[in-house]
Protein backbone atom coordinates (compact mmCIF):
# COMPACT_ATOMS: atom_id res chain seq x y z
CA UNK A 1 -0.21 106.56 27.12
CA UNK A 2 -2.40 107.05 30.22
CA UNK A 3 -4.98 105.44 30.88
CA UNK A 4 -8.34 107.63 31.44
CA UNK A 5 -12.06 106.05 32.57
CA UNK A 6 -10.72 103.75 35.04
CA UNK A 7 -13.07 103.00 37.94
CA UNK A 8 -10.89 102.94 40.92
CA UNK A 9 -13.20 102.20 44.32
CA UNK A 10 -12.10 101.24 47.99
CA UNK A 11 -14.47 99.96 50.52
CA UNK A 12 -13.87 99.13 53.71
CA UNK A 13 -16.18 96.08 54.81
CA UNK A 14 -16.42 94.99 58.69
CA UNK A 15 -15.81 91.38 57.95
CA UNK A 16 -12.51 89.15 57.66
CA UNK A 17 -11.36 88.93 53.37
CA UNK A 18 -12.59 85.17 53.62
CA UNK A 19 -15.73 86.03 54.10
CA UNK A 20 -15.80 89.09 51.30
CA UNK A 21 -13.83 86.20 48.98
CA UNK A 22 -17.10 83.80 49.05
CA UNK A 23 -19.42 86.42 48.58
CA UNK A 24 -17.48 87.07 45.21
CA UNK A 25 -16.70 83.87 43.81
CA UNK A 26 -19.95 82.05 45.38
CA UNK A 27 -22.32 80.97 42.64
CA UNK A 28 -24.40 81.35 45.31
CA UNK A 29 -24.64 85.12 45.17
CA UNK A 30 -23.58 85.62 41.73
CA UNK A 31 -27.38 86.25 40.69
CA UNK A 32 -28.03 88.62 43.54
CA UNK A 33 -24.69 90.67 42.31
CA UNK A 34 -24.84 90.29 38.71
CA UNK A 35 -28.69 92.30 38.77
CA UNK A 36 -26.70 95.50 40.14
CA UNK A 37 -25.34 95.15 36.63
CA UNK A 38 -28.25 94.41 34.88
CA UNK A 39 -31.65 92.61 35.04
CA UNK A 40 -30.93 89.08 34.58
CA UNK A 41 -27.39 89.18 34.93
CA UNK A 42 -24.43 87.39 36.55
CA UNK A 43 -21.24 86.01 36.11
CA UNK A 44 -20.17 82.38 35.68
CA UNK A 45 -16.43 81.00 36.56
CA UNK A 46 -14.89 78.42 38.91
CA UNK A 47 -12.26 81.23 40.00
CA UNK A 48 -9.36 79.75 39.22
CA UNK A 49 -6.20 80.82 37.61
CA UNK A 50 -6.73 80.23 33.43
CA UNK A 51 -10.45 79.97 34.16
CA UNK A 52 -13.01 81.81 31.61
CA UNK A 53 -15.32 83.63 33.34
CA UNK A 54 -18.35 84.29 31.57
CA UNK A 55 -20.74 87.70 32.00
CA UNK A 56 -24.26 86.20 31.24
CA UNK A 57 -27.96 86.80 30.85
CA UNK A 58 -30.43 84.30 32.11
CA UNK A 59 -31.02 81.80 31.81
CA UNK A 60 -27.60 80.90 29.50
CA UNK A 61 -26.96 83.84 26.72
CA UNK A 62 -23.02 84.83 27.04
CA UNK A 63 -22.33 88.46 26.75
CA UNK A 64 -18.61 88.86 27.40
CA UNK A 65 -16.13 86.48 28.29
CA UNK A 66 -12.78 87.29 29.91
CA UNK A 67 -9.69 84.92 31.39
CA UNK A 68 -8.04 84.85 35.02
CA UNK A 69 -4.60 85.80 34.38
CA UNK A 70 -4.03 86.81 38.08
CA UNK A 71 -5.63 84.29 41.37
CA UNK A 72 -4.19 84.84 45.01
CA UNK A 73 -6.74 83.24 47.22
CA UNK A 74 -8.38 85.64 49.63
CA UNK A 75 -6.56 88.64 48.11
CA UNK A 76 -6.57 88.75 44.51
CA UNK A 77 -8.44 88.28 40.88
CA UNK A 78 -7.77 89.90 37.66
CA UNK A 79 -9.83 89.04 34.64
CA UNK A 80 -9.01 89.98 31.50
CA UNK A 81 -11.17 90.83 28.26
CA UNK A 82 -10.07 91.27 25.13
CA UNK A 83 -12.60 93.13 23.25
CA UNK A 84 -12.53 93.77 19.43
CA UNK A 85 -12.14 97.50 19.27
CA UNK A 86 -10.24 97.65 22.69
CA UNK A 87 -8.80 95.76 26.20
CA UNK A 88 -10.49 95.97 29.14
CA UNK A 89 -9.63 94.53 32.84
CA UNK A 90 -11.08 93.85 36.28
CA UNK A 91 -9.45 93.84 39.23
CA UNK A 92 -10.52 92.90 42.56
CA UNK A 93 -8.43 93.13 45.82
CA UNK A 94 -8.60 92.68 49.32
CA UNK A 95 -6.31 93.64 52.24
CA UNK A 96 -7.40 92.95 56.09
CA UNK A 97 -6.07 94.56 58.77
CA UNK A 98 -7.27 93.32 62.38
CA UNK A 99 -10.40 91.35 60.53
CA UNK A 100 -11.28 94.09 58.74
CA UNK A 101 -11.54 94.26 55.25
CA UNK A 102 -10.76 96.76 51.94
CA UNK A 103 -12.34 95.60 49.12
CA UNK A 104 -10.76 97.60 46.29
CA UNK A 105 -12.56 97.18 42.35
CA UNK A 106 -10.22 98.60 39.43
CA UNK A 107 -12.13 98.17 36.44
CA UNK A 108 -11.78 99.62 32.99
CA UNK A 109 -10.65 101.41 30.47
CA UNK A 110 -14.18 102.37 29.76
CA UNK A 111 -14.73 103.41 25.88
CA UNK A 112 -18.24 104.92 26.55
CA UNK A 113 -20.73 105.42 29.73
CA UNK A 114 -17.62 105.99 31.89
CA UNK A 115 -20.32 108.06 34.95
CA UNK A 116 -22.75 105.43 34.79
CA UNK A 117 -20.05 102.14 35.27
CA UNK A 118 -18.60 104.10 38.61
CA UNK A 119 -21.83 104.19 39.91
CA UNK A 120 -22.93 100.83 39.03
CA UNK A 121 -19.51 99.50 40.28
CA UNK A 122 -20.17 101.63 43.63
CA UNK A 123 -23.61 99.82 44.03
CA UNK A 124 -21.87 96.55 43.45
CA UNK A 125 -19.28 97.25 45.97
CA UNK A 126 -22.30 98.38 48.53
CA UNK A 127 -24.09 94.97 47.85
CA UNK A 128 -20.83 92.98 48.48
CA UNK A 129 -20.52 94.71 51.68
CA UNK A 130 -24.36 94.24 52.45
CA UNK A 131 -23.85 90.54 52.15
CA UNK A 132 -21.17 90.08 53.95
CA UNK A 133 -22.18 92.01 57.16
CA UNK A 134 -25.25 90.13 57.53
């Protein structure tokens, strides 16, 4: 079966991957990147492989939680969730070439508000990128 309402996005960020890596998996940022989800929203892990990593609302209300099944420092994370009525994944890459980073975001399958997730996951992306270039 094919899988439809994937959000598939590629951005190219003017800093080395180390850089994009600890934007990402900083608890330092997470509150700054978890509002482009929603108000009061971030996500919680140690990013490690088997780690949980929680989606949350402040100050400590668990929404979703999903599991590393995939860790290559600096280049890799997948998360998985296993939702009741379906499965759903995140993946987030980087590749450098010459210091120069592609943050790529594979997220889904989305069951419902499949337009509104690519642009949230676009504004995400942009805010990652904003970070990091500072």
């Amino acid at each position: 079966m094919k899988l439809q309402n994937i959000v598939s996005i590629d951005l190219v960020i003017e800093v080395p991957p180390s850089k994009v890596w600890h934007i990402i998996t900083s608890k330092e940022y997470a509150k700054e990147l978890g509002v482009i989800f929603d108000k009061n929203a971030f996500v919680d892990s140690d990013w490690q492989l088997g780690s949980k990593v929680h989606f949350k609302y402040e100050p400590n209300k668990i929404v979703s939680t999903g599991t590393i099944t995939k860790l290559v420092v600096e280049e890799l994370i997948q998360v998985d969730y296993d939702f009741s009525e379906f499965d759903y994944e995140e993946r987030y890459s980087l590749k450098e070439n010459n210091g120069v980073s592609t943050l790529s975001i594979y997220a889904g399958e989305y069951t419902a508000d499949f337009e509104a997730q690519k642009v949230v996951w676009n504004n995400w992306l942009h805010k990652v990128k904003e970070l990091a270039e500072k």
